[in-house]
Each structure stands twice: as C-alpha cells, then as structure tokens.
Protein backbone atom coordinates (compact mmCIF):
# COMPACT_ATOMS: atom_id res chain seq x y z
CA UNK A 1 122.10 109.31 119.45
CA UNK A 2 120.06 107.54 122.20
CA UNK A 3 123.48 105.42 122.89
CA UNK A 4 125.97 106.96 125.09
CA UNK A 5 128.33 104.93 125.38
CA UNK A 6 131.35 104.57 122.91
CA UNK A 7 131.78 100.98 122.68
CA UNK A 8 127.72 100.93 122.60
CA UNK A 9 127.84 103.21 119.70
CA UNK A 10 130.62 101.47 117.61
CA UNK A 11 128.74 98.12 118.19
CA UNK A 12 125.27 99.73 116.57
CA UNK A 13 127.31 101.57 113.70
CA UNK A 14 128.73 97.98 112.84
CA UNK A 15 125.55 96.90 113.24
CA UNK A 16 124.16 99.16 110.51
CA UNK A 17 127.42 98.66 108.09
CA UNK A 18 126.77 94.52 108.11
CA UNK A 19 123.00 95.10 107.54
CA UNK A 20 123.43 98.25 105.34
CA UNK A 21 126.35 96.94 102.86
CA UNK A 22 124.69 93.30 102.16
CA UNK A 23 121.53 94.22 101.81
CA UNK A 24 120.96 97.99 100.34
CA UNK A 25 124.45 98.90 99.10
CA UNK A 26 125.36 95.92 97.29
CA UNK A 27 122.96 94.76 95.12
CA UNK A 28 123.21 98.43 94.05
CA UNK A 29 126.46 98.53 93.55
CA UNK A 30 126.12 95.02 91.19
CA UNK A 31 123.46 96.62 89.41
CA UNK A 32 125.93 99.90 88.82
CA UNK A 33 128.73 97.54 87.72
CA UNK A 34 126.93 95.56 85.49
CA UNK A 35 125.67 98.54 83.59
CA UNK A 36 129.21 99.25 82.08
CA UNK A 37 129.99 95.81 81.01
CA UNK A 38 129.49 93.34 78.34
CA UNK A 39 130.47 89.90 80.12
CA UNK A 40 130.47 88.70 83.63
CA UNK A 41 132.04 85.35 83.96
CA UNK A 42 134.25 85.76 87.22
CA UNK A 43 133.36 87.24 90.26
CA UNK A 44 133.64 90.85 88.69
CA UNK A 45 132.57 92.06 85.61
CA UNK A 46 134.57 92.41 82.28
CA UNK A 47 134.70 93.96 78.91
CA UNK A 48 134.09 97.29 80.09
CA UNK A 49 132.25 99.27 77.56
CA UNK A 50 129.46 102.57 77.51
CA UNK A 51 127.61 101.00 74.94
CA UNK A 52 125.15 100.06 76.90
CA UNK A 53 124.68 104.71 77.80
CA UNK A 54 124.85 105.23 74.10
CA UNK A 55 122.11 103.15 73.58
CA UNK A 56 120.25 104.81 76.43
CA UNK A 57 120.81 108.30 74.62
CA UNK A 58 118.64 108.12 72.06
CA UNK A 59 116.16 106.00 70.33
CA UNK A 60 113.28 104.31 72.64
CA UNK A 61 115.69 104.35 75.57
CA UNK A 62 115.25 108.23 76.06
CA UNK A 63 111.85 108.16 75.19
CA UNK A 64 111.12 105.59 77.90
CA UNK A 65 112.53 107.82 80.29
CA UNK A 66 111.05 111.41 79.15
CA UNK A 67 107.86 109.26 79.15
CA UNK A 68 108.39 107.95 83.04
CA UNK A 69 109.03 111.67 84.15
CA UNK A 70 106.05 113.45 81.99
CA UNK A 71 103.80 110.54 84.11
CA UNK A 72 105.41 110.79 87.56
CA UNK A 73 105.29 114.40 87.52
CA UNK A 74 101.65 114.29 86.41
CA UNK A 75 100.45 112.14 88.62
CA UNK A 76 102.42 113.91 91.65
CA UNK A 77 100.76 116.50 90.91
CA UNK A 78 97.32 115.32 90.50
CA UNK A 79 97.92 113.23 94.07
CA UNK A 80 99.26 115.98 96.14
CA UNK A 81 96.13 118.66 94.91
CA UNK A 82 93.34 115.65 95.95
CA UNK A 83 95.31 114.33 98.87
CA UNK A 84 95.59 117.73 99.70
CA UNK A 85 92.38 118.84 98.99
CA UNK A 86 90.71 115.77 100.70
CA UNK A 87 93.07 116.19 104.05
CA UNK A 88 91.58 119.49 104.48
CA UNK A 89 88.08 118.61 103.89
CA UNK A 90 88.39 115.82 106.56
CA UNK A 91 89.02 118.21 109.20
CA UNK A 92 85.52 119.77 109.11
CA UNK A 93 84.16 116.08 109.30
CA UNK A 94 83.16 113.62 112.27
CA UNK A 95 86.10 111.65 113.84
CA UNK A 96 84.16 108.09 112.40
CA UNK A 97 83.16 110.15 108.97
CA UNK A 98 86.93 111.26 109.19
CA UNK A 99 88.66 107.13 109.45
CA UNK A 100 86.14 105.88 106.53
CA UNK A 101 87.78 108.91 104.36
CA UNK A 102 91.12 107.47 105.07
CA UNK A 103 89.98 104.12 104.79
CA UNK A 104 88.60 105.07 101.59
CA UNK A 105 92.13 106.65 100.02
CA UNK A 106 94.42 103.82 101.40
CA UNK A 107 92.49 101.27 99.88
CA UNK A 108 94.36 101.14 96.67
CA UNK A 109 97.44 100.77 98.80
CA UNK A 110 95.99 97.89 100.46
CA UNK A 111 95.20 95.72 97.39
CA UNK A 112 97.99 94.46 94.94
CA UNK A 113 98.63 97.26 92.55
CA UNK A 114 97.84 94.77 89.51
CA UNK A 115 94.21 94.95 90.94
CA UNK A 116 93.79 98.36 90.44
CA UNK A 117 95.28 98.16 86.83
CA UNK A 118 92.76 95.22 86.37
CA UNK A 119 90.23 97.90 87.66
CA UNK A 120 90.95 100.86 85.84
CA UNK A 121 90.99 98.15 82.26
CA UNK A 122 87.65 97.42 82.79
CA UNK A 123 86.29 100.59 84.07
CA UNK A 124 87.54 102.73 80.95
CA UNK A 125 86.85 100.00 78.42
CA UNK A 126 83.66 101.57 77.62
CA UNK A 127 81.98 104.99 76.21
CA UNK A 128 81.59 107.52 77.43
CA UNK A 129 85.02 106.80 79.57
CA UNK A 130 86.72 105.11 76.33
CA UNK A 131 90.25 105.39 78.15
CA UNK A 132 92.20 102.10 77.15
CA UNK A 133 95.05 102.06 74.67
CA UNK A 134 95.99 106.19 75.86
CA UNK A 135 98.41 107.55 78.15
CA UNK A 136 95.77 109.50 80.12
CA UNK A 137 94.89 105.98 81.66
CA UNK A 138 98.43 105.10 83.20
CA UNK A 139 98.89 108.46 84.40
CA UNK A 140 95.35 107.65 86.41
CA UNK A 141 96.67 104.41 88.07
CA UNK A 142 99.49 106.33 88.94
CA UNK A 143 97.42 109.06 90.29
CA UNK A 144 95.37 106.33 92.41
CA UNK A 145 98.38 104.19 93.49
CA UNK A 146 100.12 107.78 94.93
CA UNK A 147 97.29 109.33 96.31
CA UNK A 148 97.24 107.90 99.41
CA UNK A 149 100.64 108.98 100.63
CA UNK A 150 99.86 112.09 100.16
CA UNK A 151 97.03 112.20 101.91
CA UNK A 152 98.60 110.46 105.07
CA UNK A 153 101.49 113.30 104.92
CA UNK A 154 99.72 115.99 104.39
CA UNK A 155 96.90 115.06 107.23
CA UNK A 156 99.66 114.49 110.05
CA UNK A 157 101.37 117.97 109.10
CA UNK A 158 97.70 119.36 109.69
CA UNK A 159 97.33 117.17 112.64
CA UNK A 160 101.07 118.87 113.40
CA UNK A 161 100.05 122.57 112.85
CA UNK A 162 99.16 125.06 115.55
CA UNK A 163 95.83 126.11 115.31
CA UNK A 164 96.62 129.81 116.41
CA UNK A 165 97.80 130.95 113.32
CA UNK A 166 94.52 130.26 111.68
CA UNK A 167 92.94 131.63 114.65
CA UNK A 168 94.63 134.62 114.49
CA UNK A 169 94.50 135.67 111.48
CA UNK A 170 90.91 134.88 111.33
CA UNK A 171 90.29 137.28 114.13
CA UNK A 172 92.21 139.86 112.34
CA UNK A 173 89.00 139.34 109.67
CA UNK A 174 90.61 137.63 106.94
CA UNK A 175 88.42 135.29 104.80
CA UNK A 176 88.41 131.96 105.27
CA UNK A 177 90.45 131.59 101.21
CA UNK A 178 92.85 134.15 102.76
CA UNK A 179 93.65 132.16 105.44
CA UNK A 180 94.01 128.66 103.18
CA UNK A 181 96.32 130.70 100.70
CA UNK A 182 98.24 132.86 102.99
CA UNK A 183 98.28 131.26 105.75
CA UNK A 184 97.63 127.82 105.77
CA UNK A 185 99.47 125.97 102.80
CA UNK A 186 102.13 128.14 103.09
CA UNK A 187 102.87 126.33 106.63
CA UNK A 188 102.42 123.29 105.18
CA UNK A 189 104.62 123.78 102.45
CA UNK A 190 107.33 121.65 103.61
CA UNK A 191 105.22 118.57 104.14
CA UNK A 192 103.53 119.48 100.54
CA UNK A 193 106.62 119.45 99.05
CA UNK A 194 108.21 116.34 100.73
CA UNK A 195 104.20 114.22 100.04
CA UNK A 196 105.26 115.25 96.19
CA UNK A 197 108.70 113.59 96.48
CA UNK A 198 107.27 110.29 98.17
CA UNK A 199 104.72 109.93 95.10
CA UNK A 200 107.01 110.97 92.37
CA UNK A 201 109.53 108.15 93.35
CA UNK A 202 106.92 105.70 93.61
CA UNK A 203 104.93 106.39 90.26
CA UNK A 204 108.93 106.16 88.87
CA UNK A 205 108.97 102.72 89.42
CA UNK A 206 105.53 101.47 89.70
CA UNK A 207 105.54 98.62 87.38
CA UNK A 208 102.24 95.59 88.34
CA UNK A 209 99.28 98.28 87.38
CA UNK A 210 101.29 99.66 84.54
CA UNK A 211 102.09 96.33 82.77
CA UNK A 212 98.43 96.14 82.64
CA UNK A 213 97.20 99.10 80.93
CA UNK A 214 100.47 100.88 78.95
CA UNK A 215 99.82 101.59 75.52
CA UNK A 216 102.68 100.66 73.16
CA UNK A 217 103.49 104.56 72.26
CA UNK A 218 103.72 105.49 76.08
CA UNK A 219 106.04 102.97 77.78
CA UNK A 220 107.58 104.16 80.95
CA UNK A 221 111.04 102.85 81.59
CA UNK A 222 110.37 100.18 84.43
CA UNK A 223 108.26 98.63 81.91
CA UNK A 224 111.16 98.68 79.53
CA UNK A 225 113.70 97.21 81.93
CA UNK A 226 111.37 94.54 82.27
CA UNK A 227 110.90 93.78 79.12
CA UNK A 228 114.66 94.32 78.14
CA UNK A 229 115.64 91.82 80.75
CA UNK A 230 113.47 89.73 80.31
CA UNK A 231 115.14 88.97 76.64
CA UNK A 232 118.12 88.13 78.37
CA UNK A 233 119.70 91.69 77.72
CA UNK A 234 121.40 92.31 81.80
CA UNK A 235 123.62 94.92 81.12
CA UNK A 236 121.23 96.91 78.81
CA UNK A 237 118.93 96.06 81.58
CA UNK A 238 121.20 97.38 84.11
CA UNK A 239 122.06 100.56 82.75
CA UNK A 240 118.46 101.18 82.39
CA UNK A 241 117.48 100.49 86.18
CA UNK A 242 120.67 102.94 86.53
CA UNK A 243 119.23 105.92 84.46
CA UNK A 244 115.98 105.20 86.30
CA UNK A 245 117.61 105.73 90.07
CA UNK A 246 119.78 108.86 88.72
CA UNK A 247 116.55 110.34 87.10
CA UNK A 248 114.53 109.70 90.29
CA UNK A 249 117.07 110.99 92.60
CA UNK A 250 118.25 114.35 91.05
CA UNK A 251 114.33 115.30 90.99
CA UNK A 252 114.42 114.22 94.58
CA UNK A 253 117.37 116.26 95.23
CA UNK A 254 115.34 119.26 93.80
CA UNK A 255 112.55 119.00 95.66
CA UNK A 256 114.39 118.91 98.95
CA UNK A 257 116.48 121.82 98.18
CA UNK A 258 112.86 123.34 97.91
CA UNK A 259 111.93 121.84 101.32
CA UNK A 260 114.34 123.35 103.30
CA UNK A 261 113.76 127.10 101.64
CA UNK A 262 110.33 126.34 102.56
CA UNK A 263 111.70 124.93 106.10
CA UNK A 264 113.63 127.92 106.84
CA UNK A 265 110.69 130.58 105.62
C-alpha cells in the first residue's frame, strides 16, 4: 500500500468499508434477499420461499438467460476479432490518421446507447439489409456498443509490448503472419482474454439499445427483468437480476482462470 503508517492504513480501510458496504454491497445484498421471498413489510424480508428459482428453471425464464449468453458470447467475440483487428491496423497508420480511428470506435460509447438502437432500426429496416424483427440485429448493437473496449485494451497492451520480440523474430526470417500468430497475439493473450471479459459483462446487461430492437422470440434477460418488474413482480424480478450476476460472473471467473495460464506462459 502507498500508506505506511498503521493508524493511516486502518483509517483508509474504514474508509473503503463505509463507502464499500452502503453503496456496492448493500443494495446487492437487498437485491439477493429479496429474491427468496414473497413479502417484505418490515425492515427484512419474509415468507421465505424458492419459488421465485423454480420459476427461473424452466419456461421463458431459462430461455431468457440461454438467450443473454448465446448474444454476449457472440458479440464478444465479434468485438474482440475487429477491436483486435483494427488495433493492429492502427499501428501502421499516422499518429492524426491513428486518433480519428479511435475517435471513430468510441463513438458509440459516447452517444446514449438508445441512439445506436434508434440507428441500427432504421438502418436495417430496408432490403437488401432487411434485419429488424431477428436476433442477428441485437447481437449487432451489442457488437457496436462492446467494440470499443476492446479496442482501447487491446491498443494499450500493444502500446505495452516490447517491440524486440517482433524484431527478433523477424530477423530470424519469419513472415510477417508468423510473427502475428506465433508471436504476437500470443503475447497479447492476456489482455485478449481480459478485453473479452469487459465486453461479455457489458453486452450481459446492456438494456437502452436492446429495448429498441429485440424481437419477441429472442429476449435477453435484462429485458425480462425489466419487463417483469415493471408489472410489479420484485421478487421474481429479483431473482432474475440474481441469475443474471451469477451467470455473468462464473463466465468471468472462467475467463480469468484463462488469463493467468496465459499470464504465466
């Protein structure tokens, strides 16, 4: 820690307990509580029941969430090859060519995300791009709305890496492919993997853009916790936002047991 001190220490990890607890830990803790019960009338909740899971296992519930996952993981995927792919392109380019690139992919971070539903509706309303009313268009604002963190993490790794591994292998006469495959992305590995984490939790609960453009036979489950709160179902509504953060985080617990192999490599 950059505080020596004991006393200095103890004040700044009280410090992060009374900002932690009230304002992160809390409201998730409410939101855990109120997922196993059926009342809440007193300053706890009561009628403690798993209804609420049983429901979640089957029906629309499940298919809400299999549908969030098959679209996160998608679009992950999709953002980290064109982030990728466009943070290794920019390094052949001019320093100004290089910021209006960047400029370029965080601009769909920099308007509200409802925009660029709005945008993608109108886009694909027409032939030949006929894209409204199917799940290929969510997974695209997803794709948009991600791509841009990838391509920040993936150009300061490269900003990061030492150029003498490139150099030397080059110099040893391998191809400039070689060198990508073999050399290159296998260095960046770590930050690849942790850029597909960072967009797979945020297309899990992107909700403005999708609201605009979901088709009723693909509804990821933000949308449904919306709409199941909304009725004045809480609890359902809580147990829903619960399967949603244990979904998000065991996949982010995956990929950064895959990090630190690729770390430690």
């Amino acid at each position: 820690m950059l505080v020596h001190s004991k006393g200095a220490r103890r004040a700044v990890r009280a410090l992060f307990l009374v900002l932690f607890l009230p304002l992160f830990a809390l409201p998730l803790l409410v939101i855990v509580a109120a997922s196993f019960a059926s009342s809440w009338s007193g300053a706890l909740p009561s009628g403690p029941t798993l209804a609420h899971y049983r429901d979640l296992a089957q029906g629309d519930s499940l298919r809400a969430l299999v549908t969030s996952l098959v679209t996160a993981v998608t679009a992950s995927l999709l953002a980290l090859a064109a982030g990728t792919w466009a943070a290794l392109a920019a390094q052949r380019l001019r320093p100004r060519a290089r910021k209006v690139l960047d400029a370029l992919f965080m601009l769909p971070v920099a308007v509200p995300s409802v925009v660029v539903g709005l945008s993608l509706l109108v886009a694909f309303s027409q032939p030949p791009l006929l894209l409204n009313g199917t799940p290929q268009i969510v997974v695209i604002a997803h794709t948009v709305l991600v791509t841009a963190f990838a391509h920040q993490s993936v150009t300061a790794a490269l900003t990061r890496l030492d150029p003498a591994y490139e150099q030397s292998a080059a110099s040893l006469g391998a191809r400039p492919a070689h060198v990508l495959w073999r050399v290159k992305l296998p260095l960046l590995l770590p930050s690849l993997t942790a850029a597909a984490g960072l967009c797979f939790a945020l297309s899990m609960g992107e909700l403005s853009a999708t609201m605009m453009i979901y088709p009723p036979d693909w509804l990821p489950l933000p949308v449904r916790v919306f709409a199941t709160t909304d009725r004045g179902a809480l609890f359902a509504g809580a147990a829903l936002a619960v399967a949603l953060m244990a979904a998000t985080l065991l996949v982010l617990l995956a990929v950064s047991r895959i990090r630190t192999k690729a770390s430690y490599r």
